[in-house]
C-alpha atoms as a PDB file:
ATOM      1  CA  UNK A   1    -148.376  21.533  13.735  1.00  0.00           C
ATOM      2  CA  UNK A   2    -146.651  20.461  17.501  1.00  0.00           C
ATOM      3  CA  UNK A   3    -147.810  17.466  18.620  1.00  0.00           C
ATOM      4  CA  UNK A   4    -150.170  18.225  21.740  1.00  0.00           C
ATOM      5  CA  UNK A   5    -147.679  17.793  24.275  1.00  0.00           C
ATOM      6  CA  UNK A   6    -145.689  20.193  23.297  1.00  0.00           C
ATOM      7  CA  UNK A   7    -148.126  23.184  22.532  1.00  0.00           C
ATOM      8  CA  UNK A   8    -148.499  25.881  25.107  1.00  0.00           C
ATOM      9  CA  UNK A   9    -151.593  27.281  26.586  1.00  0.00           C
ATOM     10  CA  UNK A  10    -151.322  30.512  28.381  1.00  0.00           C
ATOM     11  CA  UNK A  11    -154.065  31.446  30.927  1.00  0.00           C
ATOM     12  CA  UNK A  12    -154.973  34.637  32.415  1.00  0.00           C
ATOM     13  CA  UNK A  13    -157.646  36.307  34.965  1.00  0.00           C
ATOM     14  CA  UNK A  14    -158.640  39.717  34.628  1.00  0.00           C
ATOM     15  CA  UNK A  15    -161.334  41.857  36.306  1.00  0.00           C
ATOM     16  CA  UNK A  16    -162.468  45.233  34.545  1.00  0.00           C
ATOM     17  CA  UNK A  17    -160.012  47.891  36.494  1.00  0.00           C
ATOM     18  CA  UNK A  18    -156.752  46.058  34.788  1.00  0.00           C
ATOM     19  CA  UNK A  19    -158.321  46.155  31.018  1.00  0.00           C
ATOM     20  CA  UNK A  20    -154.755  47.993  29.639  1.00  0.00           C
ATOM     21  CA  UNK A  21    -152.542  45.825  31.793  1.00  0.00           C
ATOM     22  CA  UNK A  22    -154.648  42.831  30.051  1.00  0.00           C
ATOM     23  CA  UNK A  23    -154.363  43.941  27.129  1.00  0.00           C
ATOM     24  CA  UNK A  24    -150.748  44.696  26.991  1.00  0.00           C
ATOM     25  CA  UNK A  25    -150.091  41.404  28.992  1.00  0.00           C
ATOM     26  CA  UNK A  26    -152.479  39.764  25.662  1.00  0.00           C
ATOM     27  CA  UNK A  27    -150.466  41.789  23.312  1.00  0.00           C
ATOM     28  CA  UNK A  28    -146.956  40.358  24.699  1.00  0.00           C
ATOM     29  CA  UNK A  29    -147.668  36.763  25.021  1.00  0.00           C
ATOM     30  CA  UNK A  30    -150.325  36.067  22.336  1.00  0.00           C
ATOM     31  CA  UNK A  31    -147.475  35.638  19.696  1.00  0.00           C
ATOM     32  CA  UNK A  32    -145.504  32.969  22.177  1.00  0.00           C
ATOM     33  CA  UNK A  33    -148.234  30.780  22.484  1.00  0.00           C
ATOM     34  CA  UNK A  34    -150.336  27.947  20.488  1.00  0.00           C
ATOM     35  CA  UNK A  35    -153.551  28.936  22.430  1.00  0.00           C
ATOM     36  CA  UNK A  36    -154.775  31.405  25.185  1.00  0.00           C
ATOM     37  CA  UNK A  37    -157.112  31.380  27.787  1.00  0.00           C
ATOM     38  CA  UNK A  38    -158.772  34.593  29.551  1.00  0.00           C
ATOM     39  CA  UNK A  39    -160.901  34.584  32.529  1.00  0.00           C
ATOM     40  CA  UNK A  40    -162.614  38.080  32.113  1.00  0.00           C
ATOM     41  CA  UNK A  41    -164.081  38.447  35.736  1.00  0.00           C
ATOM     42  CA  UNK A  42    -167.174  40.391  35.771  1.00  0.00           C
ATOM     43  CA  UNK A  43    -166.629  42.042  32.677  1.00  0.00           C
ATOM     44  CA  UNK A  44    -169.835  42.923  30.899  1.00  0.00           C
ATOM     45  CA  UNK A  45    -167.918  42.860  27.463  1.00  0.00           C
ATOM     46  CA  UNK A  46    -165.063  41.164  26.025  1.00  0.00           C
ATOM     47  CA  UNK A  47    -162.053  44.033  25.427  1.00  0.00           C
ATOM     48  CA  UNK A  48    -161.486  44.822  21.723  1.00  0.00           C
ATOM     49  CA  UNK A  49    -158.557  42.527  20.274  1.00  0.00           C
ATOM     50  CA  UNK A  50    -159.589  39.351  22.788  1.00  0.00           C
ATOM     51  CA  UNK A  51    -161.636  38.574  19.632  1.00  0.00           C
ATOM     52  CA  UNK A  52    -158.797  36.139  18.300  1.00  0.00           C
ATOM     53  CA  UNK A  53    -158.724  32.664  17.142  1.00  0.00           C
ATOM     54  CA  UNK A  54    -156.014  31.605  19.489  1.00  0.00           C
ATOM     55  CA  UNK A  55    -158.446  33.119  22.611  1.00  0.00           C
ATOM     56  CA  UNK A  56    -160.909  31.494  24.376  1.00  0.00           C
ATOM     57  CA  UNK A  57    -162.520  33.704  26.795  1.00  0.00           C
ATOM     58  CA  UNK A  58    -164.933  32.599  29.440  1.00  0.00           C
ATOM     59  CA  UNK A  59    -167.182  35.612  31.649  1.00  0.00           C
ATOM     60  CA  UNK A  60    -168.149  34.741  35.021  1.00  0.00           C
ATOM     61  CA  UNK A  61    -169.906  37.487  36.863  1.00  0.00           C
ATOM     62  CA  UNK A  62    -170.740  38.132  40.518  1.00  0.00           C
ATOM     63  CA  UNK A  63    -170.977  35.548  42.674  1.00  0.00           C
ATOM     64  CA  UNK A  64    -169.613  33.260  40.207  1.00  0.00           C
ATOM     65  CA  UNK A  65    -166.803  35.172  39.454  1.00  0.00           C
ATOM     66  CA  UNK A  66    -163.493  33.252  39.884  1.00  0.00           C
ATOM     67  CA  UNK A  67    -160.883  35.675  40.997  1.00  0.00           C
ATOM     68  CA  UNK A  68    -157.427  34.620  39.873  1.00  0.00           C
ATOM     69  CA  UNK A  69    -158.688  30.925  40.451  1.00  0.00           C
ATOM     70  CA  UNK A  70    -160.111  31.692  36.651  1.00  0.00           C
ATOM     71  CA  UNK A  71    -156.724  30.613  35.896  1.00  0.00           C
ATOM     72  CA  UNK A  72    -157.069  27.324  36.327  1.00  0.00           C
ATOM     73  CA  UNK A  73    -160.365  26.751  34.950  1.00  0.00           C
ATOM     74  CA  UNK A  74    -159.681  25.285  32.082  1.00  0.00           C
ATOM     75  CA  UNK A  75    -157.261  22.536  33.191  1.00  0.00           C
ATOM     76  CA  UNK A  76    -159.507  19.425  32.737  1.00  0.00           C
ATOM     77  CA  UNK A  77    -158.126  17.684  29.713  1.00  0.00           C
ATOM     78  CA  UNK A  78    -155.319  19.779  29.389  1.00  0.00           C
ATOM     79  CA  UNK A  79    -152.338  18.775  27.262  1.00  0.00           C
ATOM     80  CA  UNK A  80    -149.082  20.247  26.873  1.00  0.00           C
ATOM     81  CA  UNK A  81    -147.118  23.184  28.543  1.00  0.00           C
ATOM     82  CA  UNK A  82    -149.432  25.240  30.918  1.00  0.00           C
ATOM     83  CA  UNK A  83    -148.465  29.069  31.436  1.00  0.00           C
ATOM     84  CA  UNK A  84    -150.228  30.773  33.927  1.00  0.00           C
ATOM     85  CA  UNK A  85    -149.845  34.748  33.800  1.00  0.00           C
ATOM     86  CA  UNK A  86    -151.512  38.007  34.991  1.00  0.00           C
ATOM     87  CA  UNK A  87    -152.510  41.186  33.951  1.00  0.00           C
ATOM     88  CA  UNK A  88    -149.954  43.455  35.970  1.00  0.00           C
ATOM     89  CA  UNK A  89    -146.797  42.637  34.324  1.00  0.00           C
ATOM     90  CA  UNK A  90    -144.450  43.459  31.452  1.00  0.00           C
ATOM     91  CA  UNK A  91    -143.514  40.099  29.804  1.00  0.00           C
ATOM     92  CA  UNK A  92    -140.291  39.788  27.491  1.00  0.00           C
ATOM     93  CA  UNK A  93    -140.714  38.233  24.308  1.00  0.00           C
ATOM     94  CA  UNK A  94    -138.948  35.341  24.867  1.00  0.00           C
ATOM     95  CA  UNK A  95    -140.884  34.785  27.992  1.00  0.00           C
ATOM     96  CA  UNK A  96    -142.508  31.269  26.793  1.00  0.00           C
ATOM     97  CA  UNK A  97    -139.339  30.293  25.001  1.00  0.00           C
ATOM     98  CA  UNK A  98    -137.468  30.337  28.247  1.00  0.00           C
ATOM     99  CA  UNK A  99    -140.015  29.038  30.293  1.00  0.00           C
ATOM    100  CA  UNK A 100    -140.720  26.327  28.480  1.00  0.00           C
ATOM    101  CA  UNK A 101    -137.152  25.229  28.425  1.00  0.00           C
ATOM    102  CA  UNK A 102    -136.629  25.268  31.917  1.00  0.00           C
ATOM    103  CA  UNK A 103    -139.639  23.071  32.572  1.00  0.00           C
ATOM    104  CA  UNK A 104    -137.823  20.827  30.150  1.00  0.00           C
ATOM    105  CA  UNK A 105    -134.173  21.616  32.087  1.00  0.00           C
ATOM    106  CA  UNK A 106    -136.406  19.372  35.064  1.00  0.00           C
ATOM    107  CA  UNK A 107    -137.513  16.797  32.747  1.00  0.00           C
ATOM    108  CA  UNK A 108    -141.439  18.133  33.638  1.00  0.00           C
ATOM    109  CA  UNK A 109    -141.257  16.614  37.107  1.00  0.00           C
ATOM    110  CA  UNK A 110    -141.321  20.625  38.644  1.00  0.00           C
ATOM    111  CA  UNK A 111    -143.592  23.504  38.622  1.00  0.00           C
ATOM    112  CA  UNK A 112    -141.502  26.274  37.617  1.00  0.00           C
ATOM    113  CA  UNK A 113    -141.639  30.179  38.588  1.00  0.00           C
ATOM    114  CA  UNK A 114    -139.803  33.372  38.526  1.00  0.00           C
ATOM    115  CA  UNK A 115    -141.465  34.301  41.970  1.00  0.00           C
ATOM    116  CA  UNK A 116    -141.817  32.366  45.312  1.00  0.00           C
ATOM    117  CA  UNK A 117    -141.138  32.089  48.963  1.00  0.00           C
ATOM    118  CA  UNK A 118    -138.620  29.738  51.019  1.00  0.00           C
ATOM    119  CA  UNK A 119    -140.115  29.546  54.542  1.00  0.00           C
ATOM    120  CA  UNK A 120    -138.681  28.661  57.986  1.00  0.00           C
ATOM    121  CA  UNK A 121    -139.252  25.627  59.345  1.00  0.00           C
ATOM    122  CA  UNK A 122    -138.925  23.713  62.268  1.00  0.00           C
ATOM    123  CA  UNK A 123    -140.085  19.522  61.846  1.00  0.00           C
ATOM    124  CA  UNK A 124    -142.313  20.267  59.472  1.00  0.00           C
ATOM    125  CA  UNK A 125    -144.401  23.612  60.799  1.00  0.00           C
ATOM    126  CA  UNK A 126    -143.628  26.804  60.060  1.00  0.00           C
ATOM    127  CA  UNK A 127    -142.051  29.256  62.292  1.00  0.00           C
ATOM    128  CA  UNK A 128    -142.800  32.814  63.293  1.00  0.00           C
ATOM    129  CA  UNK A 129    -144.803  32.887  59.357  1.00  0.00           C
ATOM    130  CA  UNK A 130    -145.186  35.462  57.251  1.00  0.00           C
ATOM    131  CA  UNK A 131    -142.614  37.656  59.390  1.00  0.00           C
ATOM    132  CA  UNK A 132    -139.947  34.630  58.500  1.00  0.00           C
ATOM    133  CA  UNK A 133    -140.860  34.264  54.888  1.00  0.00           C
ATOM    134  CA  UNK A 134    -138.098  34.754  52.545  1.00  0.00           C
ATOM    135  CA  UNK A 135    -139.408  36.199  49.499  1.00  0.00           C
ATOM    136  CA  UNK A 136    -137.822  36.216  46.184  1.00  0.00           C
ATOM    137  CA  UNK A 137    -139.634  37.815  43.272  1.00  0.00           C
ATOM    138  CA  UNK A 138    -139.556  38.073  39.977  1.00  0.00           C
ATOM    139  CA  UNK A 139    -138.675  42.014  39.495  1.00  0.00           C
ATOM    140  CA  UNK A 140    -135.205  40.771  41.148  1.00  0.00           C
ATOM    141  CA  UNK A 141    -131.667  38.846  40.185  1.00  0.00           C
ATOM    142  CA  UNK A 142    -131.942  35.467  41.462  1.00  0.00           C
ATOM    143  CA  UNK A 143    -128.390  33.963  40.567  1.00  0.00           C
ATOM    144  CA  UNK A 144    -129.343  30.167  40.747  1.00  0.00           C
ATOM    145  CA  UNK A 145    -132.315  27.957  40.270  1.00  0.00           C
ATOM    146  CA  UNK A 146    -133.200  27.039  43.883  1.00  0.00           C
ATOM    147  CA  UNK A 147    -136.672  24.930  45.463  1.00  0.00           C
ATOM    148  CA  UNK A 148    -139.467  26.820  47.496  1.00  0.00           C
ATOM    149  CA  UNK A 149    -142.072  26.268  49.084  1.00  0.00           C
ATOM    150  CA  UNK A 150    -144.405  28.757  46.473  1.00  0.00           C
ATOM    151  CA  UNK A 151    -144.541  29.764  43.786  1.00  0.00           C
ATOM    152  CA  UNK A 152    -146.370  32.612  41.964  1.00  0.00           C
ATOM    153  CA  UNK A 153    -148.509  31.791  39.628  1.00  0.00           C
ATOM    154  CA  UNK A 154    -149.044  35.144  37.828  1.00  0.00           C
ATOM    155  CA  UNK A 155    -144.882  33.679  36.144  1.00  0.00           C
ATOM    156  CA  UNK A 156    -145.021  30.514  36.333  1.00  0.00           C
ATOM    157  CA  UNK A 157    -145.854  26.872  34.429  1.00  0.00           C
ATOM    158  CA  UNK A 158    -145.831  23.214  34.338  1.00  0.00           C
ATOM    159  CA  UNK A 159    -146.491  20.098  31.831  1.00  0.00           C
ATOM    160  CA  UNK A 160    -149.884  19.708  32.232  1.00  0.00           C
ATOM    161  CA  UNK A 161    -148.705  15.566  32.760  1.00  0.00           C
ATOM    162  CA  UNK A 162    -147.375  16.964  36.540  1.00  0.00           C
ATOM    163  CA  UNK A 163    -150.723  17.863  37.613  1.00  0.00           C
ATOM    164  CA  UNK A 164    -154.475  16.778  37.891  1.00  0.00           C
ATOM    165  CA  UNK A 165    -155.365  20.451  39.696  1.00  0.00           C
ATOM    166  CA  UNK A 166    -158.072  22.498  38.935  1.00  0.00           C
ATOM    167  CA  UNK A 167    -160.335  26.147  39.917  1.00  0.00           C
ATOM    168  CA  UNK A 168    -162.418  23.622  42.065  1.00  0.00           C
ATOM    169  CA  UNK A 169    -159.665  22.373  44.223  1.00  0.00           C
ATOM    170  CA  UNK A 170    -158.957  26.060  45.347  1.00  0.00           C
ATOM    171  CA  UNK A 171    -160.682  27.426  48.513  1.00  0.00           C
ATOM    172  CA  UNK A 172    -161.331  30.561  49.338  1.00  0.00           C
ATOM    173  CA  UNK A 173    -158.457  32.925  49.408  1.00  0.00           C
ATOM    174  CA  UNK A 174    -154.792  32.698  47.582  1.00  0.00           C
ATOM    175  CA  UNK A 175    -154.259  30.490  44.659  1.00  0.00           C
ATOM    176  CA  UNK A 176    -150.559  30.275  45.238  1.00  0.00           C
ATOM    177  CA  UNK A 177    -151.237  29.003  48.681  1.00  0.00           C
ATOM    178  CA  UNK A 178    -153.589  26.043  47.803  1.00  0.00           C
ATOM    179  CA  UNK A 179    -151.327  24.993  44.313  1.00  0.00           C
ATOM    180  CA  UNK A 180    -148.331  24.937  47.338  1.00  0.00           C
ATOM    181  CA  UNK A 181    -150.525  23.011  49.902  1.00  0.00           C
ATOM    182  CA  UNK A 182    -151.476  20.628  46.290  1.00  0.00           C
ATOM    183  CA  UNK A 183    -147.844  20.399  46.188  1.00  0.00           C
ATOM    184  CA  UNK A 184    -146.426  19.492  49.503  1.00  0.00           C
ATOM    185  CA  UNK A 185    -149.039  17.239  49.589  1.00  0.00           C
ATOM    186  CA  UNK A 186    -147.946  15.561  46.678  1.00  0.00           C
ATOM    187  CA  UNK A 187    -144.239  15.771  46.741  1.00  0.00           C
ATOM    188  CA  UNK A 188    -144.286  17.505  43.381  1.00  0.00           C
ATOM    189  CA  UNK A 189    -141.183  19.909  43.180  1.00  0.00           C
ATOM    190  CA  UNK A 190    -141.247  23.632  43.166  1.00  0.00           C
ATOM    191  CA  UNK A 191    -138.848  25.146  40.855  1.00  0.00           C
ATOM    192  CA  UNK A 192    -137.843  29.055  41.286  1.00  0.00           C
ATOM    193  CA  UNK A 193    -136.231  30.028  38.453  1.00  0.00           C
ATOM    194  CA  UNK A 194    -132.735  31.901  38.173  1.00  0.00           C
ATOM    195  CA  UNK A 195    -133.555  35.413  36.060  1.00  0.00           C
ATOM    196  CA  UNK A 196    -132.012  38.777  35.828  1.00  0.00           C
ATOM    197  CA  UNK A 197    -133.699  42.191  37.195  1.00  0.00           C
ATOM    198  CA  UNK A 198    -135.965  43.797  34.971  1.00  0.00           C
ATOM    199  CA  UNK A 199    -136.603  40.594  32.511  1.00  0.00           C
ATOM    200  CA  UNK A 200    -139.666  40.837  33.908  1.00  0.00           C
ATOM    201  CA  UNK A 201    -141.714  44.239  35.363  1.00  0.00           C
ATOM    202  CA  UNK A 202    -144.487  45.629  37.246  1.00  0.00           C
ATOM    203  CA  UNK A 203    -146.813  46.882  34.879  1.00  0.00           C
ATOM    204  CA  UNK A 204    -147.741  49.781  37.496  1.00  0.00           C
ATOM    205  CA  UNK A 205    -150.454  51.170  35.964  1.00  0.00           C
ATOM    206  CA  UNK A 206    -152.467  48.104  35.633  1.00  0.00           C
ATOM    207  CA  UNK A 207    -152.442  47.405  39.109  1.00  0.00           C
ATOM    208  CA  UNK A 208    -155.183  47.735  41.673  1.00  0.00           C
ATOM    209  CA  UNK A 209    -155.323  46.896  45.275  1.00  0.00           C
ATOM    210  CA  UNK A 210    -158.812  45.105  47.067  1.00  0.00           C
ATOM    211  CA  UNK A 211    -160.415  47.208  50.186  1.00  0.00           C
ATOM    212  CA  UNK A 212    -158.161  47.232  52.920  1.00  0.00           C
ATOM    213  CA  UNK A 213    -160.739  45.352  54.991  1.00  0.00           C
ATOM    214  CA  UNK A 214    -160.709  42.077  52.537  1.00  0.00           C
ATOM    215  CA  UNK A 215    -157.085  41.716  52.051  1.00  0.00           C
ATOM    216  CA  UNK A 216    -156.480  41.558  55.504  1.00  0.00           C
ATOM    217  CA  UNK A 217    -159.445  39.339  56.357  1.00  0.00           C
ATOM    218  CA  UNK A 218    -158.220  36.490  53.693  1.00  0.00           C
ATOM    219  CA  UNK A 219    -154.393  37.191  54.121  1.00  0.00           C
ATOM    220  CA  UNK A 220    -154.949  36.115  57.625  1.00  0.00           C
ATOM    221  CA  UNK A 221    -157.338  32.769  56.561  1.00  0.00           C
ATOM    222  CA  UNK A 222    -154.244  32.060  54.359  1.00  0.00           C
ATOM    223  CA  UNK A 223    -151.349  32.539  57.350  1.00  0.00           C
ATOM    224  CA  UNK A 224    -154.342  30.085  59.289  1.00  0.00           C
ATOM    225  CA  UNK A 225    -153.896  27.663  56.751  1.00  0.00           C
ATOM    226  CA  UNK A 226    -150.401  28.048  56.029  1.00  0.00           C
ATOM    227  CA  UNK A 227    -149.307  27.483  59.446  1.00  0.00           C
ATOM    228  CA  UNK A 228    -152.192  24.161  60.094  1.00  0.00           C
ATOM    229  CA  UNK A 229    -150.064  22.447  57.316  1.00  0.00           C
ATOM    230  CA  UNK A 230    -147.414  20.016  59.616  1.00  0.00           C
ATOM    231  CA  UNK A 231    -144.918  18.233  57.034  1.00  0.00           C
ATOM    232  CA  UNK A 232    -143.495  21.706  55.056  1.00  0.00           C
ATOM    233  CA  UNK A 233    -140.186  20.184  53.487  1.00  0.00           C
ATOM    234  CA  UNK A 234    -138.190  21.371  50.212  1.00  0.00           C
ATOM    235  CA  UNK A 235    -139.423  18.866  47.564  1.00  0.00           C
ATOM    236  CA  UNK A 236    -136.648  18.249  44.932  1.00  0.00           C
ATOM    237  CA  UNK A 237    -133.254  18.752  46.094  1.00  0.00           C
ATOM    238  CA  UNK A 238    -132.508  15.640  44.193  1.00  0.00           C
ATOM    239  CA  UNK A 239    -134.028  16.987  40.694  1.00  0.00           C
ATOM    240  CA  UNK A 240    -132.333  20.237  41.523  1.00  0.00           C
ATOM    241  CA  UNK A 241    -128.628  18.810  41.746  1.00  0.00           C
ATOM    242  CA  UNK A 242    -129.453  16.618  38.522  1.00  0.00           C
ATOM    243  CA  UNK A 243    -130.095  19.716  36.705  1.00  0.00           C
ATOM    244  CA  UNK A 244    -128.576  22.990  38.017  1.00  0.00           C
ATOM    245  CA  UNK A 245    -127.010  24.844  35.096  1.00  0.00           C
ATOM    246  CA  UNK A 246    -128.239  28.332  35.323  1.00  0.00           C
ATOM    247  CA  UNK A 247    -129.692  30.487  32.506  1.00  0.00           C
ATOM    248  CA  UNK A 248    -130.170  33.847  33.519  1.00  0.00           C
ATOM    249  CA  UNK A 249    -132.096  36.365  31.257  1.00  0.00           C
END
């Protein structure tokens, strides 16, 4: 058996419309990992094949339901690698394998994604945000490994030694924005990942969009937020240049 900090955990949320994508996502990654964890929000059963020794599956419903912060739920106590993924994309099979070796590339002083944003900034605020946001995600080539701001969650990870973060330190909204608020705050390094186009996909038909309505309402409380924050900077330049082979898949 791997000693504890070295076994990976996987954790997903999931809400009833994405049940294939969830599966399929389950079906993927389930053989990369030691142990999984599934946030099945406001599902009133557990899908067939979640019934798996590896799977730990936890059912908030209504107002308890925990959105994509159901991802982090679990974190308390924690040891080893932590995957986070979601239930809208195609994962390759060696998914974890890579992963897991770039968080070692950065000696597990970086969260690491295949997704993120670089945004402009002027002494510390941003400017003219989200119109200036440079985002690079993870259905594209990105030739090098290069720091952002954040990171997406739904393909990313960290050694569960980097952070003491959990669901509860997540307001309402975006949990990308509050693990890159964590960050900044922190001066932990974000990591985005050099990979190839089409290493990772859209699952399309797993995906479903909120009212138009609610997006808009909590995409804006997010730009609030984003923009409040004063001392945006590019946390670990330093790490980066210590470690910037490339390893495109």
């Amino acid at each position: 058996m791997k000693p504890l900090d070295r076994q990976v955990t996987i954790s997903i949320a999931s809400m009833p419309s994405r049940e294939e994508g969830l599966k399929e996502s389950v079906r993927r990654l389930l053989p990369q990992c030691d142990r999984m964890n599934i946030c099945l929000n406001d599902y009133p059963f557990v899908p067939k094949g979640l019934m798996h020794p590896k799977i730990q599956v936890y059912q908030p419903c209504s107002d308890e339901a925990l959105s994509d912060h159901g991802k982090f739920y679990w974190c308390k106590g924690m040891l080893g690698y932590h995957l986070t993924a979601d239930d809208d994309i195609i994962y390759p099979y060696d998914y974890v394998e890579q992963l897991v070796a770039k968080i070692e590339q950065y000696k597990r002083r970086a969260v690491i994604s295949y997704h993120g944003s670089r945004f402009l900034v002027a002494e510390g605020r941003l400017i003219n945000y989200p119109f200036s946001r440079q985002l690079i995600r993870f259905g594209d080539t990105t030739e090098t490994d290069m720091t952002a701001h954040m990171l997406g969650t739904g393909v990313g990870g960290y050694h569960s030694t980097l952070l003491n973060w959990d669901y509860t330190m997540i307001g309402e909204g975006g949990t990308d924005e509050h693990l890159a608020m964590y960050a900044q705050a922190r001066k932990i390094p974000m990591i985005l990942a050099a990979h190839r186009r089409g290493w990772l996909l859209d699952n399309k038909g797993a995906s479903t969009m909120d009212p138009i309505h609610a997006r808009r309402n909590i995409q804006q409380k997010m730009i609030n937020m984003l923009c409040g924050y004063k001392h945006w900077v590019y946390t670990g330049e330093e790490l980066l240049n210590e470690n910037n082979g490339t390893n495109l898949r």
